[in-house]
Protein backbone atom coordinates (compact mmCIF):
# COMPACT_ATOMS: atom_id res chain seq x y z
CA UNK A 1 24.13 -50.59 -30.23
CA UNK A 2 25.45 -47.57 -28.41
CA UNK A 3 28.68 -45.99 -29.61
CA UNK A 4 30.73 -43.72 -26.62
CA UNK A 5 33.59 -41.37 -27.47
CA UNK A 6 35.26 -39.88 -24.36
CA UNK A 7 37.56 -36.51 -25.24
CA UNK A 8 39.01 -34.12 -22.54
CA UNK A 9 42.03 -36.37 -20.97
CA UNK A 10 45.46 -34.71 -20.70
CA UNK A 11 48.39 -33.76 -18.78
CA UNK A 12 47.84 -31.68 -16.04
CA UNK A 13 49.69 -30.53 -12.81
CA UNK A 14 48.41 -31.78 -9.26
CA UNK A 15 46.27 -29.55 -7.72
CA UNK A 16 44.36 -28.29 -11.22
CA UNK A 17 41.42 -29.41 -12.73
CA UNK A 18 40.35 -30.89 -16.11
CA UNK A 19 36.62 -31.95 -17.72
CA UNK A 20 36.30 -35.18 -19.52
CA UNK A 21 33.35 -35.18 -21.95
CA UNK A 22 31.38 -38.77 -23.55
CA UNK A 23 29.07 -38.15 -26.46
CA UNK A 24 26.63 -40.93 -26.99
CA UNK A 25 25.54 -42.29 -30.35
CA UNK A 26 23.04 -44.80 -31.30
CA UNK A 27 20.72 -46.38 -29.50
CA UNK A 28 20.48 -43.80 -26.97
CA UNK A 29 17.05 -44.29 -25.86
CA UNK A 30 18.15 -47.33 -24.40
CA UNK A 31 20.61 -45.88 -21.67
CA UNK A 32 19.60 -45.55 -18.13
CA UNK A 33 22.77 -44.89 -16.45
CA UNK A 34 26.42 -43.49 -17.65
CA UNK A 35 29.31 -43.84 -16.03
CA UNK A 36 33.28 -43.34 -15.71
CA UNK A 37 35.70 -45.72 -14.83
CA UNK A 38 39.70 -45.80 -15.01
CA UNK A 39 42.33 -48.24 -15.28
CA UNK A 40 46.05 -47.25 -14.05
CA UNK A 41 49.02 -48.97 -15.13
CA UNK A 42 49.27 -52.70 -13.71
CA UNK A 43 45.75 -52.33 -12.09
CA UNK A 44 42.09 -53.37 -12.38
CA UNK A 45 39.67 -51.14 -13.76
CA UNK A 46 37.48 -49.29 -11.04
CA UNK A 47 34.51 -47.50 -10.80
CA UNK A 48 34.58 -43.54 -10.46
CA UNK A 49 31.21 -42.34 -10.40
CA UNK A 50 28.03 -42.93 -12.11
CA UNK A 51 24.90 -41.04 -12.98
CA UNK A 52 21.30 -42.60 -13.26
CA UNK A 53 18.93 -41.00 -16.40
CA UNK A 54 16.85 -39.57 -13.34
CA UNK A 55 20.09 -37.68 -12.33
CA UNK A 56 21.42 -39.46 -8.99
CA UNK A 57 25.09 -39.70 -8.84
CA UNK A 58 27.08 -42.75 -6.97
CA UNK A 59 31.15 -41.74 -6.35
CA UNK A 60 34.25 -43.67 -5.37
CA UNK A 61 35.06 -42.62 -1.80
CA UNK A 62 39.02 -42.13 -3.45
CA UNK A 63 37.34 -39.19 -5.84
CA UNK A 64 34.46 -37.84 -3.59
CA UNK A 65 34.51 -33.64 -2.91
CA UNK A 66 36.77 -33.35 -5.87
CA UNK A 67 34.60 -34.84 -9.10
CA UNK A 68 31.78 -34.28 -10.12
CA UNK A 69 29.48 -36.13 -12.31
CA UNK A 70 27.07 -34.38 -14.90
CA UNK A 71 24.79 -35.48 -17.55
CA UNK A 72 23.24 -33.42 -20.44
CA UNK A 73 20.34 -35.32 -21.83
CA UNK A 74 19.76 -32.99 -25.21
CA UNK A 75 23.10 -33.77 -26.19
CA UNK A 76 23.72 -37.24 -25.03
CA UNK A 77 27.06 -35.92 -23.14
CA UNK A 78 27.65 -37.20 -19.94
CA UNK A 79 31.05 -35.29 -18.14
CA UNK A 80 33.31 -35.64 -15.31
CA UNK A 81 34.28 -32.51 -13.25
CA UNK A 82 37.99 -33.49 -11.88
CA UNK A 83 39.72 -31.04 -9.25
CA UNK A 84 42.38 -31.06 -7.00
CA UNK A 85 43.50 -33.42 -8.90
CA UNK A 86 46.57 -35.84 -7.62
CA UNK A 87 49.00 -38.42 -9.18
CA UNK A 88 47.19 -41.73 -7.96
CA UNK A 89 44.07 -40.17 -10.74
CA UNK A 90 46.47 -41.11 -13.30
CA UNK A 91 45.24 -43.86 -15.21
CA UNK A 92 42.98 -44.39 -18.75
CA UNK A 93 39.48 -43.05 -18.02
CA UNK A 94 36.67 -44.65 -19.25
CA UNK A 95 32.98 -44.07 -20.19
CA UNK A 96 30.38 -46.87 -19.70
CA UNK A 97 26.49 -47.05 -20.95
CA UNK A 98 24.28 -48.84 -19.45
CA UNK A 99 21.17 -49.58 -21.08
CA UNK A 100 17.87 -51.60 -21.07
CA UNK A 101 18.30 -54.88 -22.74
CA UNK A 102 21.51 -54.50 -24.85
CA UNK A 103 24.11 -54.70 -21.85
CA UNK A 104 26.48 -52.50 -21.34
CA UNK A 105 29.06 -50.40 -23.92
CA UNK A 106 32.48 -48.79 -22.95
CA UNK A 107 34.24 -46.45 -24.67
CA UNK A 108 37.78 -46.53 -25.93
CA UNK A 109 39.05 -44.46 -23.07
CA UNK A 110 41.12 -41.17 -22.71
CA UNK A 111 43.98 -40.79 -20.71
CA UNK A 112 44.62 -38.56 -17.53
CA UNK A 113 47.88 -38.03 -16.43
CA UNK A 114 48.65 -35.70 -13.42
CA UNK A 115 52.00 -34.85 -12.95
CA UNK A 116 53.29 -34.03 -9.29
């Protein structure tokens, strides 16, 4: 099993920036690609950006030239860069593992909220 704790979330004003962090525990050998995700109030989850274990990076269209996706291997952190951040990024972000043959873990999700 693989165990995901997100910190970082928080209020912050539109236009600033703020760095979510997700420590991985466990079976880390078995993760290939991390990712982040966010739900907003009376929405579907949706997919923010991704990064592979060989480094390349997917983003939403909605989030691209403002985050930035990072991963640091020796300490089994993956984070999100957020700036010029706006009110629509609101919303509870979310870590995801995927891994080789045990599926895919989530975290329990931090929240961003960016006040206008």
């Amino acid at each position: 099993q693989v165990q995901l704790v997100e910190s970082g979330g928080g209020l912050v004003q539109a236009g600033g920036s703020l760095r979510l962090s997700c420590a991985a525990s466990g079976s880390i050998l078995s993760i290939h690609t991390m990712g982040w995700y966010r739900q907003a109030p009376g929405k579907q989850r949706e997919f923010v950006a991704r990064i592979s274990s060989g480094g390349s990076t997917n983003y939403a269209d909605s989030v691209k030239g403002r985050f930035t996706i990072s991963r640091d291997n020796a300490k089994n952190t993956v984070y999100l860069q957020m700036n010029s951040l706006k009110p629509e990024d609101t919303a509870v972000y979310y870590c995801k593992a995927e891994t080789y043959g045990l599926g895919g873990y989530w975290g329990q999700g931090t929240q961003l909220t960016v006040s206008s």
